[in-house]
Protein backbone atom coordinates (compact mmCIF):
# COMPACT_ATOMS: atom_id res chain seq x y z
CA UNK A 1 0.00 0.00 0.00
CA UNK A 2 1.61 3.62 -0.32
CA UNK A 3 1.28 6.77 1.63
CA UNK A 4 -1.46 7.75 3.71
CA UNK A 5 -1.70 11.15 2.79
CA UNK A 6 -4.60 12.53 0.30
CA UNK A 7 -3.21 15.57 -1.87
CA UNK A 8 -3.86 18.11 0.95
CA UNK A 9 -1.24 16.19 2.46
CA UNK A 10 -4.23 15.22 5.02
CA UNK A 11 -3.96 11.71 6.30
CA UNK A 12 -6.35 8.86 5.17
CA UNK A 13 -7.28 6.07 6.49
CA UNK A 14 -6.06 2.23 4.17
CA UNK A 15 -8.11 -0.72 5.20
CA UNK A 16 -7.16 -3.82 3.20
CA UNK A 17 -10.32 -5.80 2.83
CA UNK A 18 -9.69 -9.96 3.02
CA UNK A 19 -12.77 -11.30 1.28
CA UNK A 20 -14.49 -14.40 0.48
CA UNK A 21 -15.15 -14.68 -2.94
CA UNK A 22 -18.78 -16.44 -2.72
CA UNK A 23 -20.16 -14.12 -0.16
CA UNK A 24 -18.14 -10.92 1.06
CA UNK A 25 -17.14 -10.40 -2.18
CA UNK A 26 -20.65 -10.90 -3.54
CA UNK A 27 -22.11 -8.81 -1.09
CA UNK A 28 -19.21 -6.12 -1.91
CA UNK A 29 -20.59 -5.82 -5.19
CA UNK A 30 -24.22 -5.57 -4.55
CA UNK A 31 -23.36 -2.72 -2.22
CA UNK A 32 -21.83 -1.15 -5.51
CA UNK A 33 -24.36 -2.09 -7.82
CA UNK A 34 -26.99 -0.99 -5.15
CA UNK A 35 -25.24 2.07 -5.28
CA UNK A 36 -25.05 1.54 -1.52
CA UNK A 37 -22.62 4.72 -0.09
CA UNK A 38 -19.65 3.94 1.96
CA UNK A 39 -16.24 5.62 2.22
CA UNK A 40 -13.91 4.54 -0.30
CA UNK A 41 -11.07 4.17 1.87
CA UNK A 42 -10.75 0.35 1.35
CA UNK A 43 -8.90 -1.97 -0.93
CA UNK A 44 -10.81 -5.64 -0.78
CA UNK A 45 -8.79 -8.23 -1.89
CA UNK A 46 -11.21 -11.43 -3.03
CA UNK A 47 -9.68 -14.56 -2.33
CA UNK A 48 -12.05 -18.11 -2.72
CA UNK A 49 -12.08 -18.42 1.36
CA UNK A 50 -11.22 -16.88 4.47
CA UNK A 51 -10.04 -20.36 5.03
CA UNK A 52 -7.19 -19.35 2.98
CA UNK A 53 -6.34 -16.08 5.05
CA UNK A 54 -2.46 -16.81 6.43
CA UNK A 55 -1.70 -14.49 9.52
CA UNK A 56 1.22 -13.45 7.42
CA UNK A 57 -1.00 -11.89 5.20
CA UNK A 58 -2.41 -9.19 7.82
CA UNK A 59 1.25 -8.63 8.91
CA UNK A 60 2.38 -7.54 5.66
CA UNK A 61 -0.74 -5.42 5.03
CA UNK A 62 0.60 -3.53 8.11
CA UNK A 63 3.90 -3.44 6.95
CA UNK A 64 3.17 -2.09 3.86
CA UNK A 65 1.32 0.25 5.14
CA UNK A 66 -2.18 -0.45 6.33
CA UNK A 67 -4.30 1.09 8.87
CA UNK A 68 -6.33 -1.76 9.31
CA UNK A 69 -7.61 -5.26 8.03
CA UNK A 70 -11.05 -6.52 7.69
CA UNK A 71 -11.52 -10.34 6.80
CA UNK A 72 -14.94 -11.21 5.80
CA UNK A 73 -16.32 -14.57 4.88
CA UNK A 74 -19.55 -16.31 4.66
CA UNK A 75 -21.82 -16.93 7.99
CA UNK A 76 -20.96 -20.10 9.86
CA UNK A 77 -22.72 -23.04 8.21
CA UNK A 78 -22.92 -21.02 4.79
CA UNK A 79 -19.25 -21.91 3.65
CA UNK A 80 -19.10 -23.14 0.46
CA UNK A 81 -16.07 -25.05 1.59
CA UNK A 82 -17.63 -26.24 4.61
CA UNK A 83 -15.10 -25.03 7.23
CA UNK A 84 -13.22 -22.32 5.74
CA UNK A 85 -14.76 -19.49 7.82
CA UNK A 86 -14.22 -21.69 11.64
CA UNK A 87 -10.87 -21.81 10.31
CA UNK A 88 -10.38 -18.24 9.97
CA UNK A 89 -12.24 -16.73 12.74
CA UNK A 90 -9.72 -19.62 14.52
CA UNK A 91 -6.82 -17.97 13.21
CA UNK A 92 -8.14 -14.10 13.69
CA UNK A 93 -8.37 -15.22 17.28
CA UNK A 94 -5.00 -15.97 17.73
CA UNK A 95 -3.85 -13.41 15.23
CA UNK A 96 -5.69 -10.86 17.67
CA UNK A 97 -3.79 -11.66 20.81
CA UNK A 98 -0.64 -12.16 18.94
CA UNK A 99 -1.03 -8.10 17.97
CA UNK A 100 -2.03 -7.00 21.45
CA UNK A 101 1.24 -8.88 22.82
CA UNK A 102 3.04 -6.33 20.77
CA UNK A 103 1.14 -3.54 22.13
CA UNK A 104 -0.91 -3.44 19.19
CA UNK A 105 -4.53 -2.62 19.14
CA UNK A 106 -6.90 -5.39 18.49
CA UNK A 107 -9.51 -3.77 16.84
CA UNK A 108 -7.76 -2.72 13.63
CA UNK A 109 -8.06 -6.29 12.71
CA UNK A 110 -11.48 -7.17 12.34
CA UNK A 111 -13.15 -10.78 11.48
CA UNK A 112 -16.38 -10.10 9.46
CA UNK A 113 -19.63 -12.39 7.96
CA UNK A 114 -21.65 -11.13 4.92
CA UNK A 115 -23.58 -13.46 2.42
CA UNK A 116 -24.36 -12.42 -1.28
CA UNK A 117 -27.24 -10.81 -0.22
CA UNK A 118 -25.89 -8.35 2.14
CA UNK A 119 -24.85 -5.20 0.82
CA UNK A 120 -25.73 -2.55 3.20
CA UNK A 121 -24.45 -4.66 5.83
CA UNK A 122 -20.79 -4.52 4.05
CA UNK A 123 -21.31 -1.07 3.77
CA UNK A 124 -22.14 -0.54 7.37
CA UNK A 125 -18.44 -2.70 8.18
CA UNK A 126 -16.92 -0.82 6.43
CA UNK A 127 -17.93 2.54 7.54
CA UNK A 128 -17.97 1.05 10.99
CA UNK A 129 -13.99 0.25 10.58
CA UNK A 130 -13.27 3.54 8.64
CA UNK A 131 -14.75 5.13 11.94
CA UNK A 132 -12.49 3.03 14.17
CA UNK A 133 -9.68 3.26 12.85
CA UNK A 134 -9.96 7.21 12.32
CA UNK A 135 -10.45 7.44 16.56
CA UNK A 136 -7.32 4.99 16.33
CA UNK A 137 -5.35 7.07 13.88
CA UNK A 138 -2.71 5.97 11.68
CA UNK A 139 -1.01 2.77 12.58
CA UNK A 140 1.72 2.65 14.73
CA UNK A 141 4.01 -0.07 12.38
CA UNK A 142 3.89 1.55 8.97
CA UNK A 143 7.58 0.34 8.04
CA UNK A 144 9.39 -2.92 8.29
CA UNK A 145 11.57 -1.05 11.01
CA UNK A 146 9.12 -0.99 13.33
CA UNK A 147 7.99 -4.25 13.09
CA UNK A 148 11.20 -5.16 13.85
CA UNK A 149 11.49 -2.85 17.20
CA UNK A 150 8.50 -4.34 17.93
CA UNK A 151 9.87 -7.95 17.54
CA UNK A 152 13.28 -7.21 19.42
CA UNK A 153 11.43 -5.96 22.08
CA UNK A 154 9.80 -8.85 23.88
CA UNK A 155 8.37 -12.29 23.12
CA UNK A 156 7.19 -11.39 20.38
CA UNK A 157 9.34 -13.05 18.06
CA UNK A 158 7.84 -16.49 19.83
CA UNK A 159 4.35 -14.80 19.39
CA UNK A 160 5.33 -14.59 15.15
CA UNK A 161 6.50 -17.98 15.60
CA UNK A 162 3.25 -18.62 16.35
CA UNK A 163 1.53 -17.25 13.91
CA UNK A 164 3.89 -19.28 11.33
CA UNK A 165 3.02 -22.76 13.32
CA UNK A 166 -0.74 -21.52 13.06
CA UNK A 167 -0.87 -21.07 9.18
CA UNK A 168 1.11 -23.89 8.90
CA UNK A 169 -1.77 -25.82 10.24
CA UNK A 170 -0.01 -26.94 13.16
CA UNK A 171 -1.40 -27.67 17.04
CA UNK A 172 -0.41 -24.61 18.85
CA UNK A 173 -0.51 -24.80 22.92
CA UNK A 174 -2.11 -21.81 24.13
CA UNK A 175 -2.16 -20.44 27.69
CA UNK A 176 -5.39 -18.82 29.01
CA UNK A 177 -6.46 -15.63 28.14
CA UNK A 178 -5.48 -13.29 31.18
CA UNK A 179 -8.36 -10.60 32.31
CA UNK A 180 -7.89 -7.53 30.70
């Protein structure tokens, strides 16, 4: 993603949308067709399944320069791969507390479910998240640099480890949540 900054040299939000290509997608498009208003502010991203969303994939989105992530797949039951969305909201679980171990906030990441059928409900996510992430501001990691502060600064190198294991498919031991 590039720079932030609008010609007034104003700073806009950049929300990469992760999108099912049966439903999110679908409903995406109706929104458009619908001529449905919502900011603009997004880049969506269709991919067949959330299934397919690797954690790596919303670290790089900050590291090039994102603001914030939405994934957004079909309702449970509705995926057309059966289990592609449990998978993902699976993995935007962990991906969550991996990004508040590194003192990032949680809610720039955001796990989403709209059918076909559902265009002003993508609208309202994604006017929802533009509005978040404006209180939020710009993004604290917008270079490789600071990912890599962030990394050298605690565990969470063995957090990103875990990530890896996680879209590798592999059984990850997790310790309970502590109260916030």
């Amino acid at each position: 993603m590039s720079t932030n900054d609008n010609t007034n040299g104003e700073w806009k939000p950049k929300i990469l949308g992760l999108v099912c290509n049966w439903c999110s997608y679908a409903g995406a498009d109706l929104a458009g067709t619908a001529r449905i208003q919502y900011p603009s502010d997004i880049r969506v991203v269709r991919m067949m399944c959330t299934g397919r969303v690797d954690p790596l994939f919303i670290v790089k989105a900050f590291m090039d320069g994102a603001d914030g992530v939405i994934v957004s797949g079909c309702h449970f039951g509705d995926c057309h791969y059966l289990e592609g969305n449990y998978k993902a909201a699976k993995r935007m679980f962990y991906m969550k507390r991996v990004l508040r171990s590194l003192g990032f906030d949680d809610r720039r990441v955001r796990m989403t479910f709209v059918s076909a059928s559902e265009g002003a409900k993508w609208a309202e996510v994604v006017t929802d998240m533009i509005k978040t992430i404006n209180e939020l501001g710009p993004s604290p990691i917008r270079t490789r640099a600071a990912i890599g502060e962030a990394i050298n600064s605690g565990s969470a190198s063995d957090d990103l480890a875990e990530i890896a294991k996680i879209a590798a498919g592999k059984k990850v031991e997790v310790a309970p949540l502590q109260k916030l």
